[in-house]
Protein backbone atom coordinates (compact mmCIF):
# COMPACT_ATOMS: atom_id res chain seq x y z
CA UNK A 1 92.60 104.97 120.43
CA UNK A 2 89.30 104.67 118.72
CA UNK A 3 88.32 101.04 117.92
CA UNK A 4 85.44 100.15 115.43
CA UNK A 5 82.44 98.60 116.82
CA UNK A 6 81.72 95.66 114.78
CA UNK A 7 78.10 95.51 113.84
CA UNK A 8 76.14 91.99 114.31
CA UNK A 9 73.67 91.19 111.01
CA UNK A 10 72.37 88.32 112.56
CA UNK A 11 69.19 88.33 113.66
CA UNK A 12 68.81 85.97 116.54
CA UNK A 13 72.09 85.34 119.10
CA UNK A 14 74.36 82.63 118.00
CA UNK A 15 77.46 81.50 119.12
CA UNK A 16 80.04 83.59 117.38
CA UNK A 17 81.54 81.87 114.11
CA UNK A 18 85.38 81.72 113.70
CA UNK A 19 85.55 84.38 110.91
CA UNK A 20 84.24 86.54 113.77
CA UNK A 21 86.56 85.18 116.60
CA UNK A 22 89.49 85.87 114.13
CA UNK A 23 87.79 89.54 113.27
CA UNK A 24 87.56 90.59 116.77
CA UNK A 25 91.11 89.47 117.93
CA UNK A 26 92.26 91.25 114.57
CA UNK A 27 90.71 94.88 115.22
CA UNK A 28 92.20 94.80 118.99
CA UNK A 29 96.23 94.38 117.28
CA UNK A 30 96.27 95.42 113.66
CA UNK A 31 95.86 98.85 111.68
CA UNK A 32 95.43 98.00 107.84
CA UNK A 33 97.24 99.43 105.15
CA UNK A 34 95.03 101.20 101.98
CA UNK A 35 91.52 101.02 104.74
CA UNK A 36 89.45 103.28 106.68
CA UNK A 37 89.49 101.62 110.06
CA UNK A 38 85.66 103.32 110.63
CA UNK A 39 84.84 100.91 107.79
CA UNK A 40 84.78 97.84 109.32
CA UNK A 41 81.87 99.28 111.78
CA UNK A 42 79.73 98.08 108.70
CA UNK A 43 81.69 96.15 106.48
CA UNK A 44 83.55 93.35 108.37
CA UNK A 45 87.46 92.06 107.71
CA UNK A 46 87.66 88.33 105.84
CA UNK A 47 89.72 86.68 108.06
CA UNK A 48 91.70 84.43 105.66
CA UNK A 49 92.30 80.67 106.50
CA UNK A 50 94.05 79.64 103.20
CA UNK A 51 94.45 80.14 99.94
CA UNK A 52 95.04 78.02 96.75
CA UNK A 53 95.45 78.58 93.28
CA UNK A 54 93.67 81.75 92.26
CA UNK A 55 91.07 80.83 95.46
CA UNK A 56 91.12 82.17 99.56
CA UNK A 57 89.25 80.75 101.52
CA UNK A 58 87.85 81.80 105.49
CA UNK A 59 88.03 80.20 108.51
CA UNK A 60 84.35 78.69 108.10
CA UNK A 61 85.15 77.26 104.41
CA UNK A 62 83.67 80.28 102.13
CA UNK A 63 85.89 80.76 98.96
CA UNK A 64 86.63 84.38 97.69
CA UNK A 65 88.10 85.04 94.05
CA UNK A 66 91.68 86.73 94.94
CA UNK A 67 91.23 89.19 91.84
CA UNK A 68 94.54 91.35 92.57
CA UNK A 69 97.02 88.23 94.02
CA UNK A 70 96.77 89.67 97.31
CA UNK A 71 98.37 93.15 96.12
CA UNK A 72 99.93 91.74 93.03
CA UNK A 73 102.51 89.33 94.79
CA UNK A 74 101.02 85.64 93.97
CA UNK A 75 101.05 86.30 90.23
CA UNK A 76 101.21 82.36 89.90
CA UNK A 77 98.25 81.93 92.92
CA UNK A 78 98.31 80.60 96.32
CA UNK A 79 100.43 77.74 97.24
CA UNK A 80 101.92 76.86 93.87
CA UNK A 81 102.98 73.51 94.54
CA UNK A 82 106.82 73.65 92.62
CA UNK A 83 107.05 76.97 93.89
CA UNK A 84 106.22 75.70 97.49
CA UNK A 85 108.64 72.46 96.85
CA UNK A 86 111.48 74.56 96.00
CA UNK A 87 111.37 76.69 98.81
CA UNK A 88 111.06 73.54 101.19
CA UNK A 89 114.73 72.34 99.49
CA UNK A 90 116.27 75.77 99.55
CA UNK A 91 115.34 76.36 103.22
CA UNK A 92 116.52 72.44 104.25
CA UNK A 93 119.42 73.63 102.53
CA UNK A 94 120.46 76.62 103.70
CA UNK A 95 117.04 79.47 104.22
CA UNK A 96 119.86 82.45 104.42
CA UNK A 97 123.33 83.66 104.69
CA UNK A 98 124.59 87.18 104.57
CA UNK A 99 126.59 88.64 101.10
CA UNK A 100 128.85 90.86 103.40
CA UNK A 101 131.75 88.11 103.05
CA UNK A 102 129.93 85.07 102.10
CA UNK A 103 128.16 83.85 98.97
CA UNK A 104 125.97 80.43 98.34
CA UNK A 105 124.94 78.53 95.16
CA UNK A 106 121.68 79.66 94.65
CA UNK A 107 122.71 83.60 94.47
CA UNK A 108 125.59 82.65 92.23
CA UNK A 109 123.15 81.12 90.15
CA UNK A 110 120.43 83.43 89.66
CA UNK A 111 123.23 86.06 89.39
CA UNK A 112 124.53 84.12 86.52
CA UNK A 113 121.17 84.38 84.52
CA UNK A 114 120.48 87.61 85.05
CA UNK A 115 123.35 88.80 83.71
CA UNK A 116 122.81 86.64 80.84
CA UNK A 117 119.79 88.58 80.27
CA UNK A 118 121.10 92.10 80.19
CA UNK A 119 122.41 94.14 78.03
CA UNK A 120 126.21 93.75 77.27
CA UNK A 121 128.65 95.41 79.82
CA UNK A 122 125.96 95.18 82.58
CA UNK A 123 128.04 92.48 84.68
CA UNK A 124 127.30 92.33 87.76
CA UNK A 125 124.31 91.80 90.18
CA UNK A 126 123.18 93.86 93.27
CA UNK A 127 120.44 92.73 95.63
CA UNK A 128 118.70 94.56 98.08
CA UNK A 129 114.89 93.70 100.29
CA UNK A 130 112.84 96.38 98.83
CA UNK A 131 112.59 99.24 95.99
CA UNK A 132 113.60 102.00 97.80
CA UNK A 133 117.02 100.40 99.25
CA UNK A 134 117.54 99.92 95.05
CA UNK A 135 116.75 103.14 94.49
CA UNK A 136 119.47 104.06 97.08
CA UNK A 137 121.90 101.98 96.41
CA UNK A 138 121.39 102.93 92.14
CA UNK A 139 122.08 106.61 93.03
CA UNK A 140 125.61 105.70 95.25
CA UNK A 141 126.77 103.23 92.16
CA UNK A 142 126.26 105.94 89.63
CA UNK A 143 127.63 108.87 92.19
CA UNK A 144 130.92 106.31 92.94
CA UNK A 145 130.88 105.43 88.92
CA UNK A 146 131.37 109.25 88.07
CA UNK A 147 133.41 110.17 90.90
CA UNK A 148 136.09 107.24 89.53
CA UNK A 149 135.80 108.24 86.22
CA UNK A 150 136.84 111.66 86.86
């Protein structure tokens, strides 16, 4: 396995800074999605401490602009604090239980609204972790639909 060498800018020896600690440790256990490992040879990784709001920040307190959400996911930013709250409740509650046999308030719920929302005769709810296991699961509902219909 090739690792990248991680080039020092500094001019005189310091002790290493966090960001670097975290770097280092990072490169030895991690290959990163959408990156050219051979990159990071001259353009280091940002090890991220937190973030808040629209804001990350490193492990030695510099702030970065998160511009894309971290791939689009925190659309409303980095430790939203009702978002955050709610989660706490939910997962003091009850954090998850399997639909094979079982059901729970909150899935009811959103369940409810979303069909609420759709078009008329669209009744029912399926939930799966990703978009390809919808995909899936969209192809055997229509295949099963037709096959009953006849």
């Amino acid at each position: 396995m090739v690792r990248p060498r991680i080039r020092r800018v500094a001019t005189r020896r310091l002790k290493m800074g966090l960001n670097d600690q975290w770097m280092q440790r990072d490169l030895k256990v991690l290959w990163h999605p959408c990156t050219q490992m051979k990159d990071h040879e001259n353009l280091p990784l940002i090890p991220i401490r937190r973030g808040e709001g629209v804001w990350l920040e490193d492990f030695e307190g510099k702030r970065y602009l998160d511009a894309v959400s971290s791939w689009w996911v925190n659309v409303f930013g980095h430790a939203n604090p009702r978002i955050n709250q709610r989660i706490k409740d939910q997962v003091d509650q009850l954090e998850h239980v399997i639909l094979a046999g079982f059901s729970h308030q909150p899935v009811i719920e959103l369940s409810e609204r979303l069909v609420k929302l759709t078009p008329e005769g669209l009744t029912r709810c399926f939930y799966a972790d990703n978009g390809s296991s919808c995909i899936e699961v969209a192809l055997k509902m229509s295949f099963h639909y037709w096959l009953n219909r006849g």
